[in-house]
C-alpha atoms as a PDB file:
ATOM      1  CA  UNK A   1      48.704 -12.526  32.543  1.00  0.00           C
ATOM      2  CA  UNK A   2      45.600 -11.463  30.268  1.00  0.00           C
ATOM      3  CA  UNK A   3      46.571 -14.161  28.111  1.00  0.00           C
ATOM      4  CA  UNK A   4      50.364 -13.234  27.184  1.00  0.00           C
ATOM      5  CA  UNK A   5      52.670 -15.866  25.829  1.00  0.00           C
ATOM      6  CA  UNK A   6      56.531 -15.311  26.416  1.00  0.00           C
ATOM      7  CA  UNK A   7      57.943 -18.576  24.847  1.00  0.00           C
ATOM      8  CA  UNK A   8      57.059 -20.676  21.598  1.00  0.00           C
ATOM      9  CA  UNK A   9      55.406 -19.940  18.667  1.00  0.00           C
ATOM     10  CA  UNK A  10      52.378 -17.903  18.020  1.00  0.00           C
ATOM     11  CA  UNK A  11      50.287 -17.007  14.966  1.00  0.00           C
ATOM     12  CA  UNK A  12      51.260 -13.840  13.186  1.00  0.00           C
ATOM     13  CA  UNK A  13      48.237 -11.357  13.493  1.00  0.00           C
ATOM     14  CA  UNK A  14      48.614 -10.238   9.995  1.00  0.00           C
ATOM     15  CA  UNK A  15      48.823 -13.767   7.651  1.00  0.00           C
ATOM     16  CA  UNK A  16      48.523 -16.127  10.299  1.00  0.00           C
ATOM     17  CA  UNK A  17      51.662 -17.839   9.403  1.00  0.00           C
ATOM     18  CA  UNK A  18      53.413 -19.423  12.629  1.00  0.00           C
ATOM     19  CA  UNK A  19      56.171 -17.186  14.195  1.00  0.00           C
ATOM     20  CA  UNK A  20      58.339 -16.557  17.170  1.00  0.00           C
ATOM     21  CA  UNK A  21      56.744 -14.560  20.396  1.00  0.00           C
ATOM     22  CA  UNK A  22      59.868 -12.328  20.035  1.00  0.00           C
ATOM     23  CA  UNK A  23      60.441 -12.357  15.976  1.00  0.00           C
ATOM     24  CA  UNK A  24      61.320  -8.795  15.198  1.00  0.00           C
ATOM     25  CA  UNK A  25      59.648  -9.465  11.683  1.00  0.00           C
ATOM     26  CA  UNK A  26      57.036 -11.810  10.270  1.00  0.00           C
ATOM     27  CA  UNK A  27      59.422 -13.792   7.479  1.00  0.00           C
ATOM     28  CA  UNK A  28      55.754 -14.092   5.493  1.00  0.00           C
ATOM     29  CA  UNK A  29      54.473 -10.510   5.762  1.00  0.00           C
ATOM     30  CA  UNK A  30      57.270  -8.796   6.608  1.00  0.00           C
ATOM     31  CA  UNK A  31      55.383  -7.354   9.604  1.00  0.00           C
ATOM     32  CA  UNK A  32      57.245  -6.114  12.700  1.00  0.00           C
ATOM     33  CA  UNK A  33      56.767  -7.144  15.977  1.00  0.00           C
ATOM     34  CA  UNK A  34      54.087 -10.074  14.749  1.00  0.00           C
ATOM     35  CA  UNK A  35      53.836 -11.689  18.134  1.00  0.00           C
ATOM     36  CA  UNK A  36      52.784  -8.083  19.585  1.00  0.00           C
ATOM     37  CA  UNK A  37      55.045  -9.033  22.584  1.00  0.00           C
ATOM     38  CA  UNK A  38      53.021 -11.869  23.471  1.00  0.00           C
ATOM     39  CA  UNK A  39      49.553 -10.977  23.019  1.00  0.00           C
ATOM     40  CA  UNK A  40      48.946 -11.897  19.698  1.00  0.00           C
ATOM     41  CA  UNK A  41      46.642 -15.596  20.960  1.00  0.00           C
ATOM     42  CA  UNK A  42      44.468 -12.954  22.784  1.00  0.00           C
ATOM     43  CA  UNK A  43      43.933 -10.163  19.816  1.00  0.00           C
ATOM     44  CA  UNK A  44      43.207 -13.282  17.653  1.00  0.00           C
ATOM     45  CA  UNK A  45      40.659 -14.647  20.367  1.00  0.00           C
ATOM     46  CA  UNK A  46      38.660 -10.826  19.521  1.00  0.00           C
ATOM     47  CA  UNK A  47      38.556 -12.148  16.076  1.00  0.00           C
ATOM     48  CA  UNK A  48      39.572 -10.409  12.805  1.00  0.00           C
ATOM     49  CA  UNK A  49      38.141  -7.113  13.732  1.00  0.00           C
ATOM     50  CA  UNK A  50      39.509  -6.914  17.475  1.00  0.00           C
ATOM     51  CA  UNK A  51      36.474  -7.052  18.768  1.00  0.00           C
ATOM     52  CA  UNK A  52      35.250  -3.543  17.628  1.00  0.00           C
ATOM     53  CA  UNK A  53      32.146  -4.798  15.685  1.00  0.00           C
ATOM     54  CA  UNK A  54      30.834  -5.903  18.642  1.00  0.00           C
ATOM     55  CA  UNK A  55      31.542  -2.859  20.215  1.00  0.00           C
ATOM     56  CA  UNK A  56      30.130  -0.693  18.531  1.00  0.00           C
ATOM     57  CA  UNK A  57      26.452  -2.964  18.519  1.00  0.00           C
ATOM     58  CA  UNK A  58      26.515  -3.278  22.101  1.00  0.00           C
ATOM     59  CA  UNK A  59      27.585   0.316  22.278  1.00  0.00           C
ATOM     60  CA  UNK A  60      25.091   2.066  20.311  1.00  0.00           C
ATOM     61  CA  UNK A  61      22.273  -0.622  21.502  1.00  0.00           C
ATOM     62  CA  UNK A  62      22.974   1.017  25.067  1.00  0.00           C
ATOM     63  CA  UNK A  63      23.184   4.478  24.507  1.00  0.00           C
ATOM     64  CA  UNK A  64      20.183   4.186  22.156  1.00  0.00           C
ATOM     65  CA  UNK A  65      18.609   2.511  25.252  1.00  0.00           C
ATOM     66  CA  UNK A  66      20.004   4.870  27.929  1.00  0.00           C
ATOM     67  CA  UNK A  67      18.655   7.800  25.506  1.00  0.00           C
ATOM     68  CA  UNK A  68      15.050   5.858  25.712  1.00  0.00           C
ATOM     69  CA  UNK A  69      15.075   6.177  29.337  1.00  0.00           C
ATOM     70  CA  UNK A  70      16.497   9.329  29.618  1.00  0.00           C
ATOM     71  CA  UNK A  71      13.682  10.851  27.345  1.00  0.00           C
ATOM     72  CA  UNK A  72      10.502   9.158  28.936  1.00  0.00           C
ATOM     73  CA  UNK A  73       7.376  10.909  27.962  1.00  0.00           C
ATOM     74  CA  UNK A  74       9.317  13.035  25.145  1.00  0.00           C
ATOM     75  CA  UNK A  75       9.631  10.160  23.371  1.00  0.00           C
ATOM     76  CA  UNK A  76       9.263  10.651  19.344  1.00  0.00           C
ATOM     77  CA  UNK A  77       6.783   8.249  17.598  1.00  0.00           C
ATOM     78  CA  UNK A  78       6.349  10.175  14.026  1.00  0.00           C
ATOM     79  CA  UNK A  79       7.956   9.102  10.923  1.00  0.00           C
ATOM     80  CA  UNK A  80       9.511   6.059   9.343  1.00  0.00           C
ATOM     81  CA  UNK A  81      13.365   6.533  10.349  1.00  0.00           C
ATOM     82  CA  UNK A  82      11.730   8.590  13.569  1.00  0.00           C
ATOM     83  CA  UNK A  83       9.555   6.192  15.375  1.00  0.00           C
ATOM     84  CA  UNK A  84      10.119   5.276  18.849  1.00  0.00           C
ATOM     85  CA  UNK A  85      13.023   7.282  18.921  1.00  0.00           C
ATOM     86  CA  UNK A  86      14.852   9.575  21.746  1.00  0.00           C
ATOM     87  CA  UNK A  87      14.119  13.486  22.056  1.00  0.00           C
ATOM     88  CA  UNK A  88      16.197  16.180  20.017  1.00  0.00           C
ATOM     89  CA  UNK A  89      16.957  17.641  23.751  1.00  0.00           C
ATOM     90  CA  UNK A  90      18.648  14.077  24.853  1.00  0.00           C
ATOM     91  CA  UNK A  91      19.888  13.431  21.447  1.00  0.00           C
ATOM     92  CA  UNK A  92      21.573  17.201  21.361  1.00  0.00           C
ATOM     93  CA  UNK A  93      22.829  16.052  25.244  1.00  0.00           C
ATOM     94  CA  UNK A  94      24.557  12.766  24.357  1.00  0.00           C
ATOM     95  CA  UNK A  95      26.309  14.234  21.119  1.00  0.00           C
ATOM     96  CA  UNK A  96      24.535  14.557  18.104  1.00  0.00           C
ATOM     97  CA  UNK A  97      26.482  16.419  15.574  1.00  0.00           C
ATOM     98  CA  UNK A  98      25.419  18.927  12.262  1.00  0.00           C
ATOM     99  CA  UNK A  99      25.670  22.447  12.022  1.00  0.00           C
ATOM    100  CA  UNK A 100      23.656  23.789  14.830  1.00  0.00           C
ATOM    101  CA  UNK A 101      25.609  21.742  17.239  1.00  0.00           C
ATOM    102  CA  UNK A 102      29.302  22.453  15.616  1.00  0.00           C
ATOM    103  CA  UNK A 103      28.878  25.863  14.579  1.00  0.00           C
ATOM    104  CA  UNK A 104      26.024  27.659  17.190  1.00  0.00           C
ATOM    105  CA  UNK A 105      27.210  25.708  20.044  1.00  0.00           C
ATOM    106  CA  UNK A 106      30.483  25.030  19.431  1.00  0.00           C
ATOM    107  CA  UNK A 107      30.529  21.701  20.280  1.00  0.00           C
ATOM    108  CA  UNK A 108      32.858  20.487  17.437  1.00  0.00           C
ATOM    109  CA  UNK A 109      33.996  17.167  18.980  1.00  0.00           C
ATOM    110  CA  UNK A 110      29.978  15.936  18.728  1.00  0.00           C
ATOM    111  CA  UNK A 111      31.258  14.411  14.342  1.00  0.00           C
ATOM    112  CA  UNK A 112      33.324  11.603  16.822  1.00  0.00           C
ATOM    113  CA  UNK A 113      30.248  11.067  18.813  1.00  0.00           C
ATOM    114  CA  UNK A 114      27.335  11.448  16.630  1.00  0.00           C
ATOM    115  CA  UNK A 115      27.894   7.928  14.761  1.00  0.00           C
ATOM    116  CA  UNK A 116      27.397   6.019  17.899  1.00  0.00           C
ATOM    117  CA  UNK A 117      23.676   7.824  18.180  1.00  0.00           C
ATOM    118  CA  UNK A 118      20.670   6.832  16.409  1.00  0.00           C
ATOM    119  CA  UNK A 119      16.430   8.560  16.187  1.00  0.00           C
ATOM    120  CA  UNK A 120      14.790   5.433  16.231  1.00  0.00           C
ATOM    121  CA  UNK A 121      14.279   2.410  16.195  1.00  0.00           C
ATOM    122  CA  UNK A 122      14.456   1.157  12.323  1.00  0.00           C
ATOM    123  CA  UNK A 123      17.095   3.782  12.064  1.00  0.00           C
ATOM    124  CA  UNK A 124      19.707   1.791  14.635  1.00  0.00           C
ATOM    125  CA  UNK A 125      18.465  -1.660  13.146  1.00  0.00           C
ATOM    126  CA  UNK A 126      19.443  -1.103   9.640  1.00  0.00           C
ATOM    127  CA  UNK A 127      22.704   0.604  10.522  1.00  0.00           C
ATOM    128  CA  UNK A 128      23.593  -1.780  12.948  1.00  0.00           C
ATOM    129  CA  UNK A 129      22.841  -4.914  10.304  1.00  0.00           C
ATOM    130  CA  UNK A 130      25.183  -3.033   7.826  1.00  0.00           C
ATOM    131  CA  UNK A 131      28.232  -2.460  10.120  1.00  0.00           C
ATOM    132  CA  UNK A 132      27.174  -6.346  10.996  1.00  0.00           C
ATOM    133  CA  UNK A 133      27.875  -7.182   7.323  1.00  0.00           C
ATOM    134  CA  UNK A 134      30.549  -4.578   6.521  1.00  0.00           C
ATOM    135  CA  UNK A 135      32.548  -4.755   9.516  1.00  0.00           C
ATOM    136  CA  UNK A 136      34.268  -7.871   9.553  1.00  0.00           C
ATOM    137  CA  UNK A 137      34.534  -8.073   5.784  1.00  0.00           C
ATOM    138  CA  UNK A 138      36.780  -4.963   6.070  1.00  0.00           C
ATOM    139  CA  UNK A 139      38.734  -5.809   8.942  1.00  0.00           C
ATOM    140  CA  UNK A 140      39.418  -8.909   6.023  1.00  0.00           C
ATOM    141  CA  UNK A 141      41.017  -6.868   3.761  1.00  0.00           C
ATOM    142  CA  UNK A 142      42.339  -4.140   5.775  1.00  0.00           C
ATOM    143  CA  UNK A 143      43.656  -5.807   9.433  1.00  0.00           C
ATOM    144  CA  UNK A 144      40.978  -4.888  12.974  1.00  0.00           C
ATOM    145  CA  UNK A 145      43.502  -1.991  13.282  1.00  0.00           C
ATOM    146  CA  UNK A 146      43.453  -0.102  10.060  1.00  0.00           C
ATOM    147  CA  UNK A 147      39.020  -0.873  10.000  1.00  0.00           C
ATOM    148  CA  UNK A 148      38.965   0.807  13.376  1.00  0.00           C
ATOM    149  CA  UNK A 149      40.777   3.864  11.865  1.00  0.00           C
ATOM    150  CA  UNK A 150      38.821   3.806   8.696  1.00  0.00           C
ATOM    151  CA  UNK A 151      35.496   3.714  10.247  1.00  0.00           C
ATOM    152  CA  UNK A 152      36.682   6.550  12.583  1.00  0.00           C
ATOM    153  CA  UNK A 153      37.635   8.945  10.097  1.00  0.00           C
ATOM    154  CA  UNK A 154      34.677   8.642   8.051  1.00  0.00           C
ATOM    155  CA  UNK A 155      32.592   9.147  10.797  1.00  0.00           C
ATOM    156  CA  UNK A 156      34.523  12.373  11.220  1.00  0.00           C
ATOM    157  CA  UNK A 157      34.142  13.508   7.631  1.00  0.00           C
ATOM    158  CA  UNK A 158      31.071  12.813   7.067  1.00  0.00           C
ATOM    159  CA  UNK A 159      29.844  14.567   9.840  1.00  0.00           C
ATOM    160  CA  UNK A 160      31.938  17.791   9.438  1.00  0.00           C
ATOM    161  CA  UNK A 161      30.683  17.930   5.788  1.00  0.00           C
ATOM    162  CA  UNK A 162      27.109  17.771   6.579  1.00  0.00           C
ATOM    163  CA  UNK A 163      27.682  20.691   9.075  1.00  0.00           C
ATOM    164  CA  UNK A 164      30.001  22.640   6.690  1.00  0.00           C
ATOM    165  CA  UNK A 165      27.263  22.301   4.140  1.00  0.00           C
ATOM    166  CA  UNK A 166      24.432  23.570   6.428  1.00  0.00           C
ATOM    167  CA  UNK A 167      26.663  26.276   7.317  1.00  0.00           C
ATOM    168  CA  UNK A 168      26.777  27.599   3.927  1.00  0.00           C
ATOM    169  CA  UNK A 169      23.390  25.896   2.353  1.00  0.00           C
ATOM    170  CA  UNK A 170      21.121  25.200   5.112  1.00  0.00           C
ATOM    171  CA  UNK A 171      17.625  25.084   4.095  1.00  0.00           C
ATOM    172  CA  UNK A 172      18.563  24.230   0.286  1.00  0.00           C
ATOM    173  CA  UNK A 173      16.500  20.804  -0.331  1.00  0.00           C
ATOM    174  CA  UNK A 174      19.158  18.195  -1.001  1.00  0.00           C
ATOM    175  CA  UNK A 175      22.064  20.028  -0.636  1.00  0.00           C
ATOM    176  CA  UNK A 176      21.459  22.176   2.020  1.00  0.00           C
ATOM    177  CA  UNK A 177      23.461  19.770   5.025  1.00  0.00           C
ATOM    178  CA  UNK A 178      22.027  18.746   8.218  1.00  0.00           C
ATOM    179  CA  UNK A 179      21.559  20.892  10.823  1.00  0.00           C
ATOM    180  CA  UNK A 180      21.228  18.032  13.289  1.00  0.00           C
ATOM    181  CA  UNK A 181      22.226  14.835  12.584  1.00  0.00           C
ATOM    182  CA  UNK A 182      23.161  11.087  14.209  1.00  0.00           C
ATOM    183  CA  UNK A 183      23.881   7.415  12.950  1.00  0.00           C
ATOM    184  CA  UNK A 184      26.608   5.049  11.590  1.00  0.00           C
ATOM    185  CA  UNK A 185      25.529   5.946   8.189  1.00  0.00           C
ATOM    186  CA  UNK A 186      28.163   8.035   7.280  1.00  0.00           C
ATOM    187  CA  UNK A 187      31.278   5.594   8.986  1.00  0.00           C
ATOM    188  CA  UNK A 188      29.361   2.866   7.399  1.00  0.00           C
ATOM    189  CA  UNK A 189      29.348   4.359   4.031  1.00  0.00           C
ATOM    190  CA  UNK A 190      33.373   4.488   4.688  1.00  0.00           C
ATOM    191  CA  UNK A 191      33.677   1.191   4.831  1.00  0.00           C
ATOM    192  CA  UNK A 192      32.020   0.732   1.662  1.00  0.00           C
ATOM    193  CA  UNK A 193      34.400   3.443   0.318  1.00  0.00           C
ATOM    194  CA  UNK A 194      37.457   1.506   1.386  1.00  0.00           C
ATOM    195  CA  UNK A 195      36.146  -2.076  -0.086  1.00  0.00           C
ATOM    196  CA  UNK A 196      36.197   0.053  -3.556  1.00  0.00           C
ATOM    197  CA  UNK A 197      39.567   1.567  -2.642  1.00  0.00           C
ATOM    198  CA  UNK A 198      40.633  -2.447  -2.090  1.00  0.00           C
ATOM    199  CA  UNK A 199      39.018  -3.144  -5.322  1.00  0.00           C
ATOM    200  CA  UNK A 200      40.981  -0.810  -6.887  1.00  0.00           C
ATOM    201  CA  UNK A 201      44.279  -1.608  -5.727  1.00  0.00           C
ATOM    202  CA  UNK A 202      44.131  -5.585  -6.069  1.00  0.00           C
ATOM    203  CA  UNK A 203      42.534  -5.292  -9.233  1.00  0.00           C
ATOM    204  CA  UNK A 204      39.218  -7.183  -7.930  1.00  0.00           C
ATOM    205  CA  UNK A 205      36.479  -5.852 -10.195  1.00  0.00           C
ATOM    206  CA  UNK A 206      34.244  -8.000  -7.701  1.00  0.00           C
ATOM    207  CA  UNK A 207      34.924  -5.808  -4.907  1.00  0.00           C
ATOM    208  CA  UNK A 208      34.876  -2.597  -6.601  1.00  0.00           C
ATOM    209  CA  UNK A 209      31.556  -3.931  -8.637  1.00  0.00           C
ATOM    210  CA  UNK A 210      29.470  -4.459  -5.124  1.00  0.00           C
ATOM    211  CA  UNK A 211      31.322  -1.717  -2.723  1.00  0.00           C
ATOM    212  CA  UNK A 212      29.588   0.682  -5.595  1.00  0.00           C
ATOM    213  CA  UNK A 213      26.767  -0.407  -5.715  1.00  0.00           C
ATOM    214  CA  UNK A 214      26.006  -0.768  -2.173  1.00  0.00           C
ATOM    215  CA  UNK A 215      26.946   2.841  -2.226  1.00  0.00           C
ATOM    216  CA  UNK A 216      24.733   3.810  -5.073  1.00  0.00           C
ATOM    217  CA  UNK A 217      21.439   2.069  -4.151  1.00  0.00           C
ATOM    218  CA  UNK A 218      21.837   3.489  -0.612  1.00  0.00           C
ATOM    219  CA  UNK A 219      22.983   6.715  -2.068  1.00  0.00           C
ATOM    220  CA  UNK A 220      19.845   6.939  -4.830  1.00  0.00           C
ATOM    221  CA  UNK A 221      17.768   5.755  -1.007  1.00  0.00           C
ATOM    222  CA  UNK A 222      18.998   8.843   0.594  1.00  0.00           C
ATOM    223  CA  UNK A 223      17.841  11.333  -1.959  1.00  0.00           C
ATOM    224  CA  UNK A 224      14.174   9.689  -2.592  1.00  0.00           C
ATOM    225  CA  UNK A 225      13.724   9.544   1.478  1.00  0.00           C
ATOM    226  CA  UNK A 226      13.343  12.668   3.473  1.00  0.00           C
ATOM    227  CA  UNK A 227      15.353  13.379   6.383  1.00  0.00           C
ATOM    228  CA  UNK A 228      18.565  11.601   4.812  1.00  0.00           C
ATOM    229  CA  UNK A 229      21.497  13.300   5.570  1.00  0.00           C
ATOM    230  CA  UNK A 230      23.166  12.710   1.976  1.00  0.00           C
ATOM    231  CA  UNK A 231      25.914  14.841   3.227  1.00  0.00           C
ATOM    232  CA  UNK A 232      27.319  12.898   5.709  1.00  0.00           C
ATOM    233  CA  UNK A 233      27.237  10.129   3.028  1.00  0.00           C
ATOM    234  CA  UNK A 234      29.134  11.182   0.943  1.00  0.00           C
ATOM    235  CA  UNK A 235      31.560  12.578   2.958  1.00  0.00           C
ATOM    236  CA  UNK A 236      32.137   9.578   4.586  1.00  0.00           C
ATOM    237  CA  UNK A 237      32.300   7.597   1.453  1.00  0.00           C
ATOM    238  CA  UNK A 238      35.045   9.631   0.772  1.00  0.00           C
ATOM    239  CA  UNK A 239      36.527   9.942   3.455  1.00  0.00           C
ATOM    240  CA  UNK A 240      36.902   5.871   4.374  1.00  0.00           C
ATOM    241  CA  UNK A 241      38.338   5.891   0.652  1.00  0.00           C
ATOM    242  CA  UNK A 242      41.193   8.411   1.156  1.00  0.00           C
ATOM    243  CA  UNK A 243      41.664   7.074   4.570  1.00  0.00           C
ATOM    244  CA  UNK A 244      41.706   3.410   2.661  1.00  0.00           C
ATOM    245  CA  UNK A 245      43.992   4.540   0.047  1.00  0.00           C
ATOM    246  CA  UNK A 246      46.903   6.234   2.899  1.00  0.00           C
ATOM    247  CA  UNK A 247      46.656   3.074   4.659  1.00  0.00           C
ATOM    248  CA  UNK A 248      47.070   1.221   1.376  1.00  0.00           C
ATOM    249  CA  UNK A 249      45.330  -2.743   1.916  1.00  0.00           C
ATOM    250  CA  UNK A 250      48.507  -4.284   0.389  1.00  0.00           C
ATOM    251  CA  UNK A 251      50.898  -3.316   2.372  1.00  0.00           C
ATOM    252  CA  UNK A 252      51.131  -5.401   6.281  1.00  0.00           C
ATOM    253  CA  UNK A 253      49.636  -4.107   9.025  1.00  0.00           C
ATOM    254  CA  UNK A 254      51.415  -2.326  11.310  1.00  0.00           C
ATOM    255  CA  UNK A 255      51.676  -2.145  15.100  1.00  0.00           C
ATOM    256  CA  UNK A 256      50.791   1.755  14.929  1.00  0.00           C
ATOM    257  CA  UNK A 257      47.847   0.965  12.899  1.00  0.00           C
ATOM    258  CA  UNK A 258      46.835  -1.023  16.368  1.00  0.00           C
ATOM    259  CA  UNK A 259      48.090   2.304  18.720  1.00  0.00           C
ATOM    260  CA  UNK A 260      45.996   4.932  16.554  1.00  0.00           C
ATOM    261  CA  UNK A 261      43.246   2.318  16.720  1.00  0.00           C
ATOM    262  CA  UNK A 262      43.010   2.344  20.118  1.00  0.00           C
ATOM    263  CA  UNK A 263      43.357   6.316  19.973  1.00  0.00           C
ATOM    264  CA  UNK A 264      40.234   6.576  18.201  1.00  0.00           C
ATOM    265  CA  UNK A 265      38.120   4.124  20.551  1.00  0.00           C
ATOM    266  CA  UNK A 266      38.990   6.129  23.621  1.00  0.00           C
ATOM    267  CA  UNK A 267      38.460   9.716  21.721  1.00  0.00           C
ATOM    268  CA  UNK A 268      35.028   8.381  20.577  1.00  0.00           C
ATOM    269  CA  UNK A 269      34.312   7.342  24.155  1.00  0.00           C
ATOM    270  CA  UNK A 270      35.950  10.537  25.396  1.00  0.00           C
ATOM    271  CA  UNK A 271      33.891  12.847  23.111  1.00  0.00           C
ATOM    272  CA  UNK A 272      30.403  11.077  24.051  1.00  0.00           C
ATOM    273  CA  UNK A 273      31.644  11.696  27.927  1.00  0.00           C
ATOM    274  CA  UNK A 274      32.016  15.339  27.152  1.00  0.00           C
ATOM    275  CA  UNK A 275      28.970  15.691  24.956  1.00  0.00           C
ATOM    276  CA  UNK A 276      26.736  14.767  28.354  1.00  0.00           C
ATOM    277  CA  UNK A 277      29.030  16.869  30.872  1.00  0.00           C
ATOM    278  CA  UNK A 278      28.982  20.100  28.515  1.00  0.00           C
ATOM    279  CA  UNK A 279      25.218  19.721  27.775  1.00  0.00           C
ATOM    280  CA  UNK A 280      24.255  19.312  31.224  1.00  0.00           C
ATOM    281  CA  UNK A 281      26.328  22.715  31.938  1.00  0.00           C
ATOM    282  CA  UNK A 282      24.559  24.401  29.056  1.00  0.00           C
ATOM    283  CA  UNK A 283      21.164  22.944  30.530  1.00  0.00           C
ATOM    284  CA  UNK A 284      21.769  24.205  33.759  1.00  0.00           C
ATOM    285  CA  UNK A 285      22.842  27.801  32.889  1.00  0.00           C
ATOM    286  CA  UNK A 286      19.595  27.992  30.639  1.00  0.00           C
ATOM    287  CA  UNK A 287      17.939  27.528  34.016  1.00  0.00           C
END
């Protein structure tokens, strides 16, 4: 059923070294439970990153889209990072994030939501061909589990510290936060945070050498262009590094890696639910 083995040999999802379908422990890696009771063939079918790459393309493509249509004549068509894109009023609905959201509306759940939500249409193309590139690479290094959790939690940070800093700076040029902001920018910047982390740790100057200067020239991009939200940035960049560094790349993956993985998909899905339920409520008692 859905593709579970009970009997043979199946490839272990962490070196892809043959094992039992009920070894307690990869002899290789030393991972537990590498036949994942059975459904190890179908994890490996998703590919390295379980499938959440594509996921999150599709994903974004159709809220973007939904967004579109929900908008209709509001649509935006000013600005580079701004054309064609949905209206603050269906952008605020579906869960964009910053400190006018968080802090005046309460609606603290929107820095899970926000990096599924993008103003326009270069805007979701160029994040979208990054998390392309980045994605997979990651889930390389780190296992589809631990990318999923990495990309999550610099999502998260980078969104709370671009409200945090409007909070107590908005209006400041620069530093001043964002006090409404969307896009994978900031979980994409994570990844970039954990391939230095990796660098780091396995001693590849390579990978710390291009994860920095990825972050730099997008970094030194930000500050140049208006409307960059440098803040969620750089708090994701940080925050995919710690994140990188607790889940340390050279140890196995583990099968919790996998549970909390799943935990974040179905909060982010959860929080974008809730983002269009509450805003609808708030819409209607504004009359």
């Amino acid at each position: 059923m859905f593709g579970r083995k009970t009997s043979g040999s199946v490839v272990c999802t962490s070196c892809g070294n043959l094992v039992g379908v009920n070894d307690p422990t990869c002899y290789n890696c030393g991972r537990r439970n590498p036949g994942l009771w059975g459904f190890a063939p179908l994890l490996r079918s998703l590919g390295n990153d379980l499938g959440f790459v594509p996921l999150i393309l599709w994903g974004s493509t159709g809220l973007y889209v939904a967004m579109l249509l929900m908008s209709g004549s509001a649509i935006r068509m000013n600005g580079l990072f701004s054309f064609f894109a949905p209206s603050s009023t269906t952008l605020f609905l579906f869960g964009a994030s910053g400190g006018m959201p968080v802090f005046e509306y309460s609606r603290w759940w929107t820095v899970l939501s926000a990096g599924w939500l993008h103003s326009g249409v270069l805007h979701i193309l160029f994040n979208m061909m990054w998390v392309r590139q980045l994605g997979p690479s990651c889930a390389e290094l780190y296992g589809g589990g631990r990318m999923v959790i990495i990309y999550t939690v610099a999502g998260v940070a980078g969104f709370t510290a671009s409200s945090v800093a409007w909070l107590f700076f908005g209006g400041i040029p620069i530093i001043g936060g964002a006090g409404f902001t969307v896009g994978a920018s900031a979980p994409v910047f994570g990844l970039l945070g954990a391939v230095v982390l990796y660098g780091q740790r396995s001693g590849s100057s390579m990978a710390r050498r291009e994860g920095l200067q990825y972050a730099l020239m997008m970094g030194l991009f930000g500050l140049i262009m208006p409307g960059i939200d440098n803040w969620a940035h750089a708090g994701g960049f940080a925050g995919g590094w710690l994140m990188a560094k607790i889940l340390d790349p050279l140890t196995p993956e583990r099968i919790d890696h996998l549970a909390i993985a799943v935990v974040c998909i179905v909060l982010t899905i959860a929080s974008i639910a809730w983002s269009v339920i509450h805003g609808m409520a708030l819409f209607a008692a504004a009359g």
